[in-house]
C-alpha atoms as a PDB file:
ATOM      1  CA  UNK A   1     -19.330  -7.863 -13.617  1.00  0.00           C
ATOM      2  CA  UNK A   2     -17.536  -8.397 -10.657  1.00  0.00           C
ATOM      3  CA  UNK A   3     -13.449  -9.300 -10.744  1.00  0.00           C
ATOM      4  CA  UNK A   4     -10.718 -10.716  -8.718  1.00  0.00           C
ATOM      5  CA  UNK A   5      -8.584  -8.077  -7.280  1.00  0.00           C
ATOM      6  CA  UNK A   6      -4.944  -7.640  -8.499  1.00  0.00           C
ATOM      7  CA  UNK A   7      -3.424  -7.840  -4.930  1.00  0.00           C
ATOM      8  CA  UNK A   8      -5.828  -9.806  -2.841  1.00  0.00           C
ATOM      9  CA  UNK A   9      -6.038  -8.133   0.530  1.00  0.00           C
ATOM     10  CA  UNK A  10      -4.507 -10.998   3.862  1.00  0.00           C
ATOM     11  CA  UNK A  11      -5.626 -10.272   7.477  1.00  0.00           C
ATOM     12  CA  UNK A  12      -4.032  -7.777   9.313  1.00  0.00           C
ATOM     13  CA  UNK A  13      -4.808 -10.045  12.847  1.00  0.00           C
ATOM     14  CA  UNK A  14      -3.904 -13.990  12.945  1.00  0.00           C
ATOM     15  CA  UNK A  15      -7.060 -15.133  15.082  1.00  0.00           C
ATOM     16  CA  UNK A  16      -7.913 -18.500  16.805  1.00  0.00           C
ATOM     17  CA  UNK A  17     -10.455 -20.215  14.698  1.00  0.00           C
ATOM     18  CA  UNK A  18      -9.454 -18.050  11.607  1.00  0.00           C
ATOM     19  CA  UNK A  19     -10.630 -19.410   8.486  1.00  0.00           C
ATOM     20  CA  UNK A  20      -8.460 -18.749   5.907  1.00  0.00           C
ATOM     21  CA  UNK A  21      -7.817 -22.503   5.510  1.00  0.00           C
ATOM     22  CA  UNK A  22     -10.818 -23.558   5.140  1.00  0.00           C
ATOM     23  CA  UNK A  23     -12.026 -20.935   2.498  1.00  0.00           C
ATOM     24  CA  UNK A  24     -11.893 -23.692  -0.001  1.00  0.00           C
ATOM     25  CA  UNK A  25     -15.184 -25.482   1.955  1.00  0.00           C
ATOM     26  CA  UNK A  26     -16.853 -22.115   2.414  1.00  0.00           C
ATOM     27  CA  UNK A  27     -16.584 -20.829  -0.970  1.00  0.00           C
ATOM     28  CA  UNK A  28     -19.252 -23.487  -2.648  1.00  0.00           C
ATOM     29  CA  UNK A  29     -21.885 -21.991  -0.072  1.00  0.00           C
ATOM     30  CA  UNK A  30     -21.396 -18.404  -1.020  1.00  0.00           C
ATOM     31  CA  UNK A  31     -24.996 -17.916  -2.410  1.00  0.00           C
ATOM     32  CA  UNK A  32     -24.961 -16.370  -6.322  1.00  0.00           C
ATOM     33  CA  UNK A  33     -27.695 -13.422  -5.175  1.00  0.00           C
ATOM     34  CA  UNK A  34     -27.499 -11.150  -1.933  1.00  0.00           C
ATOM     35  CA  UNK A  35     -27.915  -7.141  -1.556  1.00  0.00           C
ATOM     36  CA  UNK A  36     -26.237  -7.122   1.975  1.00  0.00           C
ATOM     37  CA  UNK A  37     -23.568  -9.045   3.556  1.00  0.00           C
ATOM     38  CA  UNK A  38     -23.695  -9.678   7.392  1.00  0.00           C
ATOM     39  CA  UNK A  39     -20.917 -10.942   9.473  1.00  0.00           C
ATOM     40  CA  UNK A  40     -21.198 -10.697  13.144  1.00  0.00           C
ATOM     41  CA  UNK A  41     -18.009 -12.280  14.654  1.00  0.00           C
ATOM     42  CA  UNK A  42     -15.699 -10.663  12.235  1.00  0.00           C
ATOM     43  CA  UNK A  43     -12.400 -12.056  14.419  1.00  0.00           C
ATOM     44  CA  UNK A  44      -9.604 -11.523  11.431  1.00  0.00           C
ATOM     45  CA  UNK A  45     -12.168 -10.842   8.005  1.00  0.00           C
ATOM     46  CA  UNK A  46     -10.715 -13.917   6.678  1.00  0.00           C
ATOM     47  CA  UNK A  47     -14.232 -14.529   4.648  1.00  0.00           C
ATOM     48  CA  UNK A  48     -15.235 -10.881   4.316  1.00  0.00           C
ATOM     49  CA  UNK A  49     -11.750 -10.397   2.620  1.00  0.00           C
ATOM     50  CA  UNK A  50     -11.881 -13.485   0.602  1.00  0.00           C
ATOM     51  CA  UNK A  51     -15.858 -12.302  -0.686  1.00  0.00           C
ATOM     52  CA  UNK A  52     -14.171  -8.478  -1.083  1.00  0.00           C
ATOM     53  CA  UNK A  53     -10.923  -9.997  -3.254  1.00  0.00           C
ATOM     54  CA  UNK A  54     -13.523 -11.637  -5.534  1.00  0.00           C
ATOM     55  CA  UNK A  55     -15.319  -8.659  -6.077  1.00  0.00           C
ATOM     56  CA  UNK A  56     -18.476 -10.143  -4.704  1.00  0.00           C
ATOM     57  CA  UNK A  57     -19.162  -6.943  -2.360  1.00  0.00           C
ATOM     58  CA  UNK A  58     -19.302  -5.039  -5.247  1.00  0.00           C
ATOM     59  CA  UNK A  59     -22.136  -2.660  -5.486  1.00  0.00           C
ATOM     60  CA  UNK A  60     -22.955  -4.408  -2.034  1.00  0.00           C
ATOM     61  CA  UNK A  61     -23.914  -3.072   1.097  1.00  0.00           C
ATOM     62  CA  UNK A  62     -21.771  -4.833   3.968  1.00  0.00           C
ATOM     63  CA  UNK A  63     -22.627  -5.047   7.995  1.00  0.00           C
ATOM     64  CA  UNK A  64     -19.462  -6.028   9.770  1.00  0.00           C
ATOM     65  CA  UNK A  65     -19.232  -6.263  13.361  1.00  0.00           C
ATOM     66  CA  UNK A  66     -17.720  -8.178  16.632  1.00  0.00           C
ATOM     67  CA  UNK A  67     -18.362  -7.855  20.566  1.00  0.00           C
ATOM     68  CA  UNK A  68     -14.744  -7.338  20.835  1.00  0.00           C
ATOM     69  CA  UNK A  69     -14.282  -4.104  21.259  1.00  0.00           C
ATOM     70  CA  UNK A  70     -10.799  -4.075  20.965  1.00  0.00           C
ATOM     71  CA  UNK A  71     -11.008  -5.859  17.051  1.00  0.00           C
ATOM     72  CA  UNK A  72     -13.420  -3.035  16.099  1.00  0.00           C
ATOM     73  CA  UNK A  73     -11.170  -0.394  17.758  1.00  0.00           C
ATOM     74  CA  UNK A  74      -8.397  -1.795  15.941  1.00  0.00           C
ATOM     75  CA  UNK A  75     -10.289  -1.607  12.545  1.00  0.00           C
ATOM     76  CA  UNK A  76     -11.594   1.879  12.833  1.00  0.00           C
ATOM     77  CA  UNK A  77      -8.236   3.292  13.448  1.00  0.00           C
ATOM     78  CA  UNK A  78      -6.862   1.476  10.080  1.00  0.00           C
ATOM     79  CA  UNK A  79     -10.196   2.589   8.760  1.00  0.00           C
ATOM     80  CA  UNK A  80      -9.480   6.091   9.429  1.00  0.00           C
ATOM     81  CA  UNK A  81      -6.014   6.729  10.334  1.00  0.00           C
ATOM     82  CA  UNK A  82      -4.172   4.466   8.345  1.00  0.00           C
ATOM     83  CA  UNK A  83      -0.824   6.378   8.152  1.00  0.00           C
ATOM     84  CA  UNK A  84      -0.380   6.719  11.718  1.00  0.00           C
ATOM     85  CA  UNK A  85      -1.410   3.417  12.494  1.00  0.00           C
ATOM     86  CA  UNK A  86       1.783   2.054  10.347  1.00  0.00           C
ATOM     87  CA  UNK A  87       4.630   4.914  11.874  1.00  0.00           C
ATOM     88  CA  UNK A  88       3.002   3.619  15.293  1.00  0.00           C
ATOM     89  CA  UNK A  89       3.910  -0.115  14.111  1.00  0.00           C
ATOM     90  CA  UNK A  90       7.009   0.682  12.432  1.00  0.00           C
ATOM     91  CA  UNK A  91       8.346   1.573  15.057  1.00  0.00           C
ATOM     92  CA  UNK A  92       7.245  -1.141  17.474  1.00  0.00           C
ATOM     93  CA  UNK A  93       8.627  -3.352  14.533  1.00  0.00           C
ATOM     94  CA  UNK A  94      12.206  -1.676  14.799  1.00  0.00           C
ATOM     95  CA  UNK A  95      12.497  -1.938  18.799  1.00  0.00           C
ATOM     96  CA  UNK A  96      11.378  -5.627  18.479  1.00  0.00           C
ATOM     97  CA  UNK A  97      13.823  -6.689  16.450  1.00  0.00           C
ATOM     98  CA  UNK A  98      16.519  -5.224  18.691  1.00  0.00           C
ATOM     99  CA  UNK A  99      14.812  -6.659  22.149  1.00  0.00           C
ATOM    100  CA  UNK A 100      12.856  -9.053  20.961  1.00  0.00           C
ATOM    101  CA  UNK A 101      10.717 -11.055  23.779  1.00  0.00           C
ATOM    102  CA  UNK A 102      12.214  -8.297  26.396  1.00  0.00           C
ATOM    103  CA  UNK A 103      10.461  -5.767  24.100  1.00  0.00           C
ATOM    104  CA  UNK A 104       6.903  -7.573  24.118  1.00  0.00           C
ATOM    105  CA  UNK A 105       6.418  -7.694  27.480  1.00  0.00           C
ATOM    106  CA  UNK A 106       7.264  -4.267  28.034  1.00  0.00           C
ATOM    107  CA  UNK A 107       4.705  -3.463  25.264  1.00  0.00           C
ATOM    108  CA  UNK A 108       2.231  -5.511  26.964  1.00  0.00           C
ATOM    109  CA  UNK A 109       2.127  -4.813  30.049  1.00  0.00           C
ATOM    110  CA  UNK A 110       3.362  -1.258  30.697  1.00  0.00           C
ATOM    111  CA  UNK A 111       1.772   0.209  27.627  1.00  0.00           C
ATOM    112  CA  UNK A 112      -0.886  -1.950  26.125  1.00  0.00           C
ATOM    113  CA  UNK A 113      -2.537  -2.833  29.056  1.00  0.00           C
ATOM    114  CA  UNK A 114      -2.748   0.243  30.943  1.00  0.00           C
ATOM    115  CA  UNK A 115      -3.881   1.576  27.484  1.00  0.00           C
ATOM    116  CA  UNK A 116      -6.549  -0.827  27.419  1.00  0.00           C
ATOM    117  CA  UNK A 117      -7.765  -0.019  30.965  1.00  0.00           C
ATOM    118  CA  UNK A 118      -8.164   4.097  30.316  1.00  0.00           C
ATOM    119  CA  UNK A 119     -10.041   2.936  26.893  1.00  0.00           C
ATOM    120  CA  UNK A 120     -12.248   0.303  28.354  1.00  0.00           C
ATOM    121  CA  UNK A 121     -13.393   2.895  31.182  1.00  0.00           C
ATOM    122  CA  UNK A 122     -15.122   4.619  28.045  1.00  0.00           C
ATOM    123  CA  UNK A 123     -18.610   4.664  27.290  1.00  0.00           C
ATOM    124  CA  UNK A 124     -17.608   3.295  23.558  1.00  0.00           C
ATOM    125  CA  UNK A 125     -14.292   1.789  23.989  1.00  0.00           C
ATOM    126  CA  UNK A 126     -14.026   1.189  20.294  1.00  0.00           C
ATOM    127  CA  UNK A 127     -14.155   4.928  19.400  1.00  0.00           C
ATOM    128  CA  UNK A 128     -11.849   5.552  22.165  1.00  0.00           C
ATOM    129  CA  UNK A 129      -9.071   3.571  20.535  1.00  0.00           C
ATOM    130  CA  UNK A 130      -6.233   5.126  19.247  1.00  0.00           C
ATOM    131  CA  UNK A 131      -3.422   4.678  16.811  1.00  0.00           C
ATOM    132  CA  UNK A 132      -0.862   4.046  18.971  1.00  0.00           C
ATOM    133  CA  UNK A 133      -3.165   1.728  20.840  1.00  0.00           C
ATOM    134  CA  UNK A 134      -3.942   0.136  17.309  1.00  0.00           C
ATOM    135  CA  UNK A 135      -0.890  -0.456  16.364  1.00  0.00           C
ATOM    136  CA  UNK A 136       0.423  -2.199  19.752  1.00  0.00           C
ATOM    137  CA  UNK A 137      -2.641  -4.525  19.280  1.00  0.00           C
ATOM    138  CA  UNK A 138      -1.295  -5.918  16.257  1.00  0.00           C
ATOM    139  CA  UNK A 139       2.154  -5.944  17.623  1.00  0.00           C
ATOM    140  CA  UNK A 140       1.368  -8.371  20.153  1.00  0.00           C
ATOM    141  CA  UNK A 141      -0.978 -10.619  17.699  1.00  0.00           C
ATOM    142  CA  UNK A 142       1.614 -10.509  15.252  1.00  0.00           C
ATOM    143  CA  UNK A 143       4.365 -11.901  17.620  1.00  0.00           C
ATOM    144  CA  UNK A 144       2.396 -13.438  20.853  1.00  0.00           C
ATOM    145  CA  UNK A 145       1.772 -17.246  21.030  1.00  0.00           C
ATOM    146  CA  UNK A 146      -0.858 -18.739  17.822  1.00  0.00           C
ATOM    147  CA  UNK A 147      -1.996 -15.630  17.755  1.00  0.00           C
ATOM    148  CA  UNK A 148      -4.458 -15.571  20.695  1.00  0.00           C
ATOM    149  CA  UNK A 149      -6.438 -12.770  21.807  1.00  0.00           C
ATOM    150  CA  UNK A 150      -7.083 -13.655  25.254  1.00  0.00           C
ATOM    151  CA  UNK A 151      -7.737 -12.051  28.421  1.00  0.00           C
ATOM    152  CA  UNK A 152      -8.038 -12.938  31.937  1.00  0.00           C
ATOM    153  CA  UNK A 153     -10.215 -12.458  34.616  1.00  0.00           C
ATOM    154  CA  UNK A 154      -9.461  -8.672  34.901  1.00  0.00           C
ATOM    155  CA  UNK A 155      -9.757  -8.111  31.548  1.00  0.00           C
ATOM    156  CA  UNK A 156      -5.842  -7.926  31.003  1.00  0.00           C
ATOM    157  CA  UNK A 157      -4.242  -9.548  27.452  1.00  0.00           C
ATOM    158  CA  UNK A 158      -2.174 -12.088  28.915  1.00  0.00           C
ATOM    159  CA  UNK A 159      -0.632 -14.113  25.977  1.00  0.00           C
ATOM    160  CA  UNK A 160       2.990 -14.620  26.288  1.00  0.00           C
ATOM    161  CA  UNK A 161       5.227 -14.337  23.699  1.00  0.00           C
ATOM    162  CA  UNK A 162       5.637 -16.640  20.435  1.00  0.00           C
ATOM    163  CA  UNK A 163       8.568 -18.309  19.171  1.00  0.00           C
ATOM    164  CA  UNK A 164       9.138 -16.383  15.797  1.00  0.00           C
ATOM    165  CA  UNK A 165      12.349 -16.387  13.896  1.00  0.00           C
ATOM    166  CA  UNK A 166      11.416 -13.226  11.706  1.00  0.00           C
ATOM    167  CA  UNK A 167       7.390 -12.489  12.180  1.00  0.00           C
ATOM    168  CA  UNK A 168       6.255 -10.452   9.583  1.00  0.00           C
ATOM    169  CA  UNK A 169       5.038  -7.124  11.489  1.00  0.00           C
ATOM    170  CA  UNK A 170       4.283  -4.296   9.997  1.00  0.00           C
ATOM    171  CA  UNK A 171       3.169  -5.380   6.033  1.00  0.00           C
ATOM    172  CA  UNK A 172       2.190  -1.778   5.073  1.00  0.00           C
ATOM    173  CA  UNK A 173       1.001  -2.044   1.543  1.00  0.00           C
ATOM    174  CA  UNK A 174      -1.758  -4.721   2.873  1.00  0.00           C
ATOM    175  CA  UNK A 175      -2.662  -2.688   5.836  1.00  0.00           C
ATOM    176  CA  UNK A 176      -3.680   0.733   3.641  1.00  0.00           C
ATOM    177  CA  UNK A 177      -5.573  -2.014   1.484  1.00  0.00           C
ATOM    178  CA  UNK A 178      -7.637  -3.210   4.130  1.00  0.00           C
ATOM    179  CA  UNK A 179      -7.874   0.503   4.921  1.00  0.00           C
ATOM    180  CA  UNK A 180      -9.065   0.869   1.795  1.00  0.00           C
ATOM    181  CA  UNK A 181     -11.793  -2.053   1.889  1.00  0.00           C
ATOM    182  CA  UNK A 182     -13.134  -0.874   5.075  1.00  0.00           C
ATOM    183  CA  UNK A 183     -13.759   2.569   3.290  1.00  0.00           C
ATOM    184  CA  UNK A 184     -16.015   0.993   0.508  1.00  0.00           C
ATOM    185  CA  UNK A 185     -19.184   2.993   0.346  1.00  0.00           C
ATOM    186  CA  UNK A 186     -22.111   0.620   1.975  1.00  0.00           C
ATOM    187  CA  UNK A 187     -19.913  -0.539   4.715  1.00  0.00           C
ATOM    188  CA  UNK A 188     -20.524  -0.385   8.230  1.00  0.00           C
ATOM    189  CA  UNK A 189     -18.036  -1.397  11.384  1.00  0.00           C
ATOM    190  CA  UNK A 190     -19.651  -1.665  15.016  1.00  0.00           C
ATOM    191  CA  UNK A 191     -19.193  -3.428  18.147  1.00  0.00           C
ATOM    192  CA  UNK A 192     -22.540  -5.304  18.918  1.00  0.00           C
ATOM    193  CA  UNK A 193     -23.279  -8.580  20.499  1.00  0.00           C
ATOM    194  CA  UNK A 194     -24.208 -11.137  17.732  1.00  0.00           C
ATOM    195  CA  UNK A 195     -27.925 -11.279  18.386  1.00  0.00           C
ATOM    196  CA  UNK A 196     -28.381  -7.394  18.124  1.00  0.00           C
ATOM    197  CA  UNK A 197     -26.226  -7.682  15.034  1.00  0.00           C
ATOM    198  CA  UNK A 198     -28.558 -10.220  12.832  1.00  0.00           C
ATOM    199  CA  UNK A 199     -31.732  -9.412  14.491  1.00  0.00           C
ATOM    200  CA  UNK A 200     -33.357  -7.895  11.260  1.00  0.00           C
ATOM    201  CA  UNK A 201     -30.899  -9.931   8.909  1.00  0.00           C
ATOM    202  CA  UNK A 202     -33.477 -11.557   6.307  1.00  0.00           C
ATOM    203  CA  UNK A 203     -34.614 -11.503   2.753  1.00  0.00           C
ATOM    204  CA  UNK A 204     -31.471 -10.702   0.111  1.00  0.00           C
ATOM    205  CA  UNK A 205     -29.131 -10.889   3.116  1.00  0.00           C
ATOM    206  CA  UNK A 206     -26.109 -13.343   3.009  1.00  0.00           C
ATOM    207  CA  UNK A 207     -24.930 -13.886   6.787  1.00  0.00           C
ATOM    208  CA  UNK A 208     -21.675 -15.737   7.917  1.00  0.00           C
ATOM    209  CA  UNK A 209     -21.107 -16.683  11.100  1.00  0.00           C
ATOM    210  CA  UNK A 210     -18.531 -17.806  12.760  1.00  0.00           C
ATOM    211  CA  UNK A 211     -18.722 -17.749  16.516  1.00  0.00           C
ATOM    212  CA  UNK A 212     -16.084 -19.459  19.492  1.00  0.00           C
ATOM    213  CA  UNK A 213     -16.195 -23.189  18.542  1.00  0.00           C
ATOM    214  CA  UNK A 214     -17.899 -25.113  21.118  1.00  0.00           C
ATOM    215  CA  UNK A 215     -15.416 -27.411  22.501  1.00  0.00           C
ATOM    216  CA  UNK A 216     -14.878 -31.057  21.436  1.00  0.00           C
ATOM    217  CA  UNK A 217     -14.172 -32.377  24.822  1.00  0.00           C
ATOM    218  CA  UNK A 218     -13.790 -30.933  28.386  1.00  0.00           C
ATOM    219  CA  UNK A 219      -9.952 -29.510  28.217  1.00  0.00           C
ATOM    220  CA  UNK A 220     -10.594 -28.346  24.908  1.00  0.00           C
ATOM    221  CA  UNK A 221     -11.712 -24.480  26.046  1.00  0.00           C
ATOM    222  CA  UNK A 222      -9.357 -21.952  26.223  1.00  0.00           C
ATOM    223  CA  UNK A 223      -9.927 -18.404  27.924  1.00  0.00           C
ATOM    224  CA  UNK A 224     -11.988 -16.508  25.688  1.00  0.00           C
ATOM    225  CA  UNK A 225     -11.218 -13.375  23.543  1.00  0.00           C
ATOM    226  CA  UNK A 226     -13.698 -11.444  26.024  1.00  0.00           C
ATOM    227  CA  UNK A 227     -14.087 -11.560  29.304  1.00  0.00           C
ATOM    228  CA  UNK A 228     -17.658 -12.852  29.569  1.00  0.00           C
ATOM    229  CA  UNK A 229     -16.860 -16.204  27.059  1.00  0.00           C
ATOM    230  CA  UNK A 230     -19.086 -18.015  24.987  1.00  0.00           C
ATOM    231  CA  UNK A 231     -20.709 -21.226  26.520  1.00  0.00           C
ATOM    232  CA  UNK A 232     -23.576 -23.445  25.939  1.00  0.00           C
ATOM    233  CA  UNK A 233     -26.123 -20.913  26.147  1.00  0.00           C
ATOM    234  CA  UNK A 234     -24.637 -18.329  23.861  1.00  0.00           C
ATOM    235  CA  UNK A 235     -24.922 -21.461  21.458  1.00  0.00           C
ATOM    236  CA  UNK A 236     -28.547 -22.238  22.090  1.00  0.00           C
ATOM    237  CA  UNK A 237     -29.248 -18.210  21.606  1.00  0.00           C
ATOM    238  CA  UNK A 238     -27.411 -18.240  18.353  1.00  0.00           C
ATOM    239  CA  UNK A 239     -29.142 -21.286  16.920  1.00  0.00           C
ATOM    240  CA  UNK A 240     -32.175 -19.277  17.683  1.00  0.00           C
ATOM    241  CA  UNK A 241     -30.997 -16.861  15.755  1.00  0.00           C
ATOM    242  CA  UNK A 242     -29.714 -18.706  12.943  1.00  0.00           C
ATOM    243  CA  UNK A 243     -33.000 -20.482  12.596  1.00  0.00           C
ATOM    244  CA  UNK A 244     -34.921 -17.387  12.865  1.00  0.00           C
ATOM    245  CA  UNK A 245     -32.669 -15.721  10.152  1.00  0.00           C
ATOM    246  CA  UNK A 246     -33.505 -18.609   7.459  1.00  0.00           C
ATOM    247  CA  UNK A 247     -37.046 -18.903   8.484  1.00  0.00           C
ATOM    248  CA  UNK A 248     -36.963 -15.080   7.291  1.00  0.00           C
ATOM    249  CA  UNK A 249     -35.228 -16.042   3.997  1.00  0.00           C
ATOM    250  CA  UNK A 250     -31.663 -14.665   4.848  1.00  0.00           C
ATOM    251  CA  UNK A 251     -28.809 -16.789   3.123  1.00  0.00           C
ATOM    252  CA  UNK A 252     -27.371 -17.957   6.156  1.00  0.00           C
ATOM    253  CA  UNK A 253     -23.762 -20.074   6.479  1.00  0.00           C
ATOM    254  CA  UNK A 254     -22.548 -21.179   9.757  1.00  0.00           C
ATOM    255  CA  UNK A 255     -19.198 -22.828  10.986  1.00  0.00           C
ATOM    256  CA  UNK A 256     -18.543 -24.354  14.417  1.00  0.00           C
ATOM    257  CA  UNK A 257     -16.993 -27.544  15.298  1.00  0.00           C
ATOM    258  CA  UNK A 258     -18.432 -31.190  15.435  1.00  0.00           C
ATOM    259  CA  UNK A 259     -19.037 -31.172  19.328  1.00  0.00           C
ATOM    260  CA  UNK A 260     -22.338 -33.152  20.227  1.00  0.00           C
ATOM    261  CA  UNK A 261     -23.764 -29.887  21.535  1.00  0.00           C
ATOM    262  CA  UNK A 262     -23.392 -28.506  17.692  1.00  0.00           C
ATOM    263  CA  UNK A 263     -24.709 -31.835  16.212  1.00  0.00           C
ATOM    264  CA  UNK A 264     -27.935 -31.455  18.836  1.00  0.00           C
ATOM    265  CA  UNK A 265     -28.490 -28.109  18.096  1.00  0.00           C
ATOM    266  CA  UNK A 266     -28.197 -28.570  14.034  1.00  0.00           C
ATOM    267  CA  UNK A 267     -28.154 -31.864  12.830  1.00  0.00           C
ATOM    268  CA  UNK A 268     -30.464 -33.453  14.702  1.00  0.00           C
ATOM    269  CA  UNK A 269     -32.811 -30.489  15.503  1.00  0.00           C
ATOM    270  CA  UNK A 270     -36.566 -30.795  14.094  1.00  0.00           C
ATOM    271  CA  UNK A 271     -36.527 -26.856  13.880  1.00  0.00           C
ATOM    272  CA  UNK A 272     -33.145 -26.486  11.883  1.00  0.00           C
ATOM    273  CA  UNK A 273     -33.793 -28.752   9.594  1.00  0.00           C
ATOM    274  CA  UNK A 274     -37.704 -27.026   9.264  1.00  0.00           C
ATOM    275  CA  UNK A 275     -35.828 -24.126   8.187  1.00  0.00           C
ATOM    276  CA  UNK A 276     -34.443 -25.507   5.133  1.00  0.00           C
ATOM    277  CA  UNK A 277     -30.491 -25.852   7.396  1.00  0.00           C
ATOM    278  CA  UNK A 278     -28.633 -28.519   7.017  1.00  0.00           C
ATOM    279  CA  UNK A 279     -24.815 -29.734   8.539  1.00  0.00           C
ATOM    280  CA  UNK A 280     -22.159 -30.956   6.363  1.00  0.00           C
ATOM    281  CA  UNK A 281     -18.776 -32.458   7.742  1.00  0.00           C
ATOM    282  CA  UNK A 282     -15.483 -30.855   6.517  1.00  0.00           C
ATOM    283  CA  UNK A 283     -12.261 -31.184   7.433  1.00  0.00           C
ATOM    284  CA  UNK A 284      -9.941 -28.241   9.194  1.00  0.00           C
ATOM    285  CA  UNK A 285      -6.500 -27.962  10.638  1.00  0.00           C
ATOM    286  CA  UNK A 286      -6.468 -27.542  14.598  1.00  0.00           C
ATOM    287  CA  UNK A 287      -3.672 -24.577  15.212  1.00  0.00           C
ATOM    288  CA  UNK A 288      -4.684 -23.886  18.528  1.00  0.00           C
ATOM    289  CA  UNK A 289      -3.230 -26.767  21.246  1.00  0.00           C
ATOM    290  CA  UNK A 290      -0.415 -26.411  23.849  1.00  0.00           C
ATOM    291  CA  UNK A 291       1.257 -29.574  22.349  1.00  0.00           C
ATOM    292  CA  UNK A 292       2.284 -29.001  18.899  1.00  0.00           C
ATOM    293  CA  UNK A 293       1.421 -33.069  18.386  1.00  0.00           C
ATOM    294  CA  UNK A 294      -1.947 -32.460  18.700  1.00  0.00           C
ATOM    295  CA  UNK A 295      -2.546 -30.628  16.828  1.00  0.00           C
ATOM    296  CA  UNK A 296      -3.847 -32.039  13.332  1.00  0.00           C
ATOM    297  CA  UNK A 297      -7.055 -32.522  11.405  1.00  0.00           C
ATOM    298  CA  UNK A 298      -9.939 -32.147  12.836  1.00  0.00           C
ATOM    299  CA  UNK A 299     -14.162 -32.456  12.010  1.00  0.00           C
ATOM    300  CA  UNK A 300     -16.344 -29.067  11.494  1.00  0.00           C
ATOM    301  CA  UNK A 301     -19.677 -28.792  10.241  1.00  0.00           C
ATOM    302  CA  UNK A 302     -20.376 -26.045   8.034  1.00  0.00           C
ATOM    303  CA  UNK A 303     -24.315 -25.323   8.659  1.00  0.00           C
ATOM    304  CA  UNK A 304     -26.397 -23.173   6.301  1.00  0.00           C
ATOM    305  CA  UNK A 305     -29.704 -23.289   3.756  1.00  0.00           C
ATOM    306  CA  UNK A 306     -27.626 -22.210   0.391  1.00  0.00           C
ATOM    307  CA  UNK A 307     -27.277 -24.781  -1.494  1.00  0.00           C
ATOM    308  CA  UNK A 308     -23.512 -26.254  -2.478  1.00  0.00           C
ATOM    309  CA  UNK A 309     -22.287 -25.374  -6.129  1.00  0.00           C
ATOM    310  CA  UNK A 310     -19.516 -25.776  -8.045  1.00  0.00           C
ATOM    311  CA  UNK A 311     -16.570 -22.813  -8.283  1.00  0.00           C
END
């Protein structure tokens, strides 16, 4: 019988989008029966983790992956090399609180980024990664503005720096945890775009998805975590994909926002709803807005052919 863990495991990466708040609304969609779980834009784990702390992986085989190759890299060296990931980030920690904002940009752009430029050149960037580079990764999420992974148009991080009194850097205990979660027999880590990453999800598969929201008005977009984005068409080929997976019997649970494109493509779409998927309307905190006034509660739609019990 599965059981709650004594020390539930907390992302290692704050992510844009993350859903740790809105766990609560995912939880009643969590189907009761599944041999495999499948999550395609793992971004921080935030749901893997909270299905893993509940000991509903257990016995399960698990398919995480992400088309950022720098989230996987990150992963597979706390997978692996666990120990040297933390002396890597303890000592990052210790500089930063000496130099502080001086420190991140130094870490950003003379180290990180070069870093990033030798392991991109790769033929699999993600196995290229190394501790060191691991570690300066979650550096800069752990003290750069919301969060962000973002990158410009050369493929360069370019979030500044975050106004943090005392940010919590290097939490070791929960970092060998995760490294212990990602070492669960049954589980697999890969970078792979999210249709090669579902394509044969079906039958006695749970999948959760949660791809770059589509935005709620015009301004709303920010630069994406890779290079090549996530626009209107990535959303039409992953509502093929999403209706494909349920019209194969796969579990499926999505989360996006409430943009008219989402409602079109979901609500209001004579396949989706042929494939047993239907849209409900939750509510979720907006962290992610230049002016701190804005942001606030906003609309989602959770999207997916389990049916809502009680927990």
């Amino acid at each position: 019988m599965s059981e709650l863990r004594a020390a539930p495991v907390r992302p290692i990466l704050k992510w844009a989008g993350g859903k740790r708040q809105l766990l609560p609304e995912l939880r009643p969609f969590y189907p009761r029966v599944f041999s495999r779980y499948v999550e395609p834009f793992l971004g921080s784990g935030a749901v893997f983790l909270d299905l893993y702390n509940a000991g509903l992986l257990d016995r399960r085989r698990v398919a995480l992956s992400d088309i950022n190759a720098d989230v996987i890299g990150c992963y597979l060296m706390v997978r692996d090399r666990p120990a040297a990931v933390v002396a890597a980030l303890r000592a990052l920690e210790m500089r930063h609180r000496r130099r502080g904002d001086a420190h991140f940009y130094e870490v950003r752009d003379r180290a990180f980024n070069p870093a990033r430029r030798t392991v991109h050149a790769a033929a699999a960037p993600a196995e290229a990664y190394t501790p060191a580079l691991a570690a300066m990764l979650i550096y800069l999420n752990r003290t750069g503005f919301n969060g962000l992974f973002r990158v410009n148009a050369k493929g360069d991080f370019n979030v500044p720096a975050g106004r943090y009194v005392n940010p919590l850097i290097c939490d070791e205990g929960n970092l060998h945890a995760w490294s212990g979660a990602l070492r669960r027999p049954g589980v697999t880590l890969r970078v792979a775009p999210f249709d090669a990453a579902v394509s044969t999800a079906g039958r006695d598969d749970f999948v959760y998805l949660d791809p770059p929201y589509a935005p709620l008005s015009g301004t709303a977009r920010f630069t994406s975590y890779t290079a090549g984005g996530f626009g209107p068409v990535d959303q039409e080929t992953l509502q093929r994909a999403v209706i494909a997976m349920a019209s194969r019997g796969a579990a499926v649970l999505l989360s996006n926002s409430a943009a008219p494109q989402i409602k079109a493509l979901y609500a209001r779409h004579r396949a989706a709803r042929s494939a047993g998927l239907r849209a409900t309307t939750v509510s979720a905190r907006r962290a992610i807005n230049s002016h701190a006034a804005r942001r606030g509660v906003v609309r989602e739609y959770l999207i997916t052919n389990v049916a809502r019990r009680s927990v």
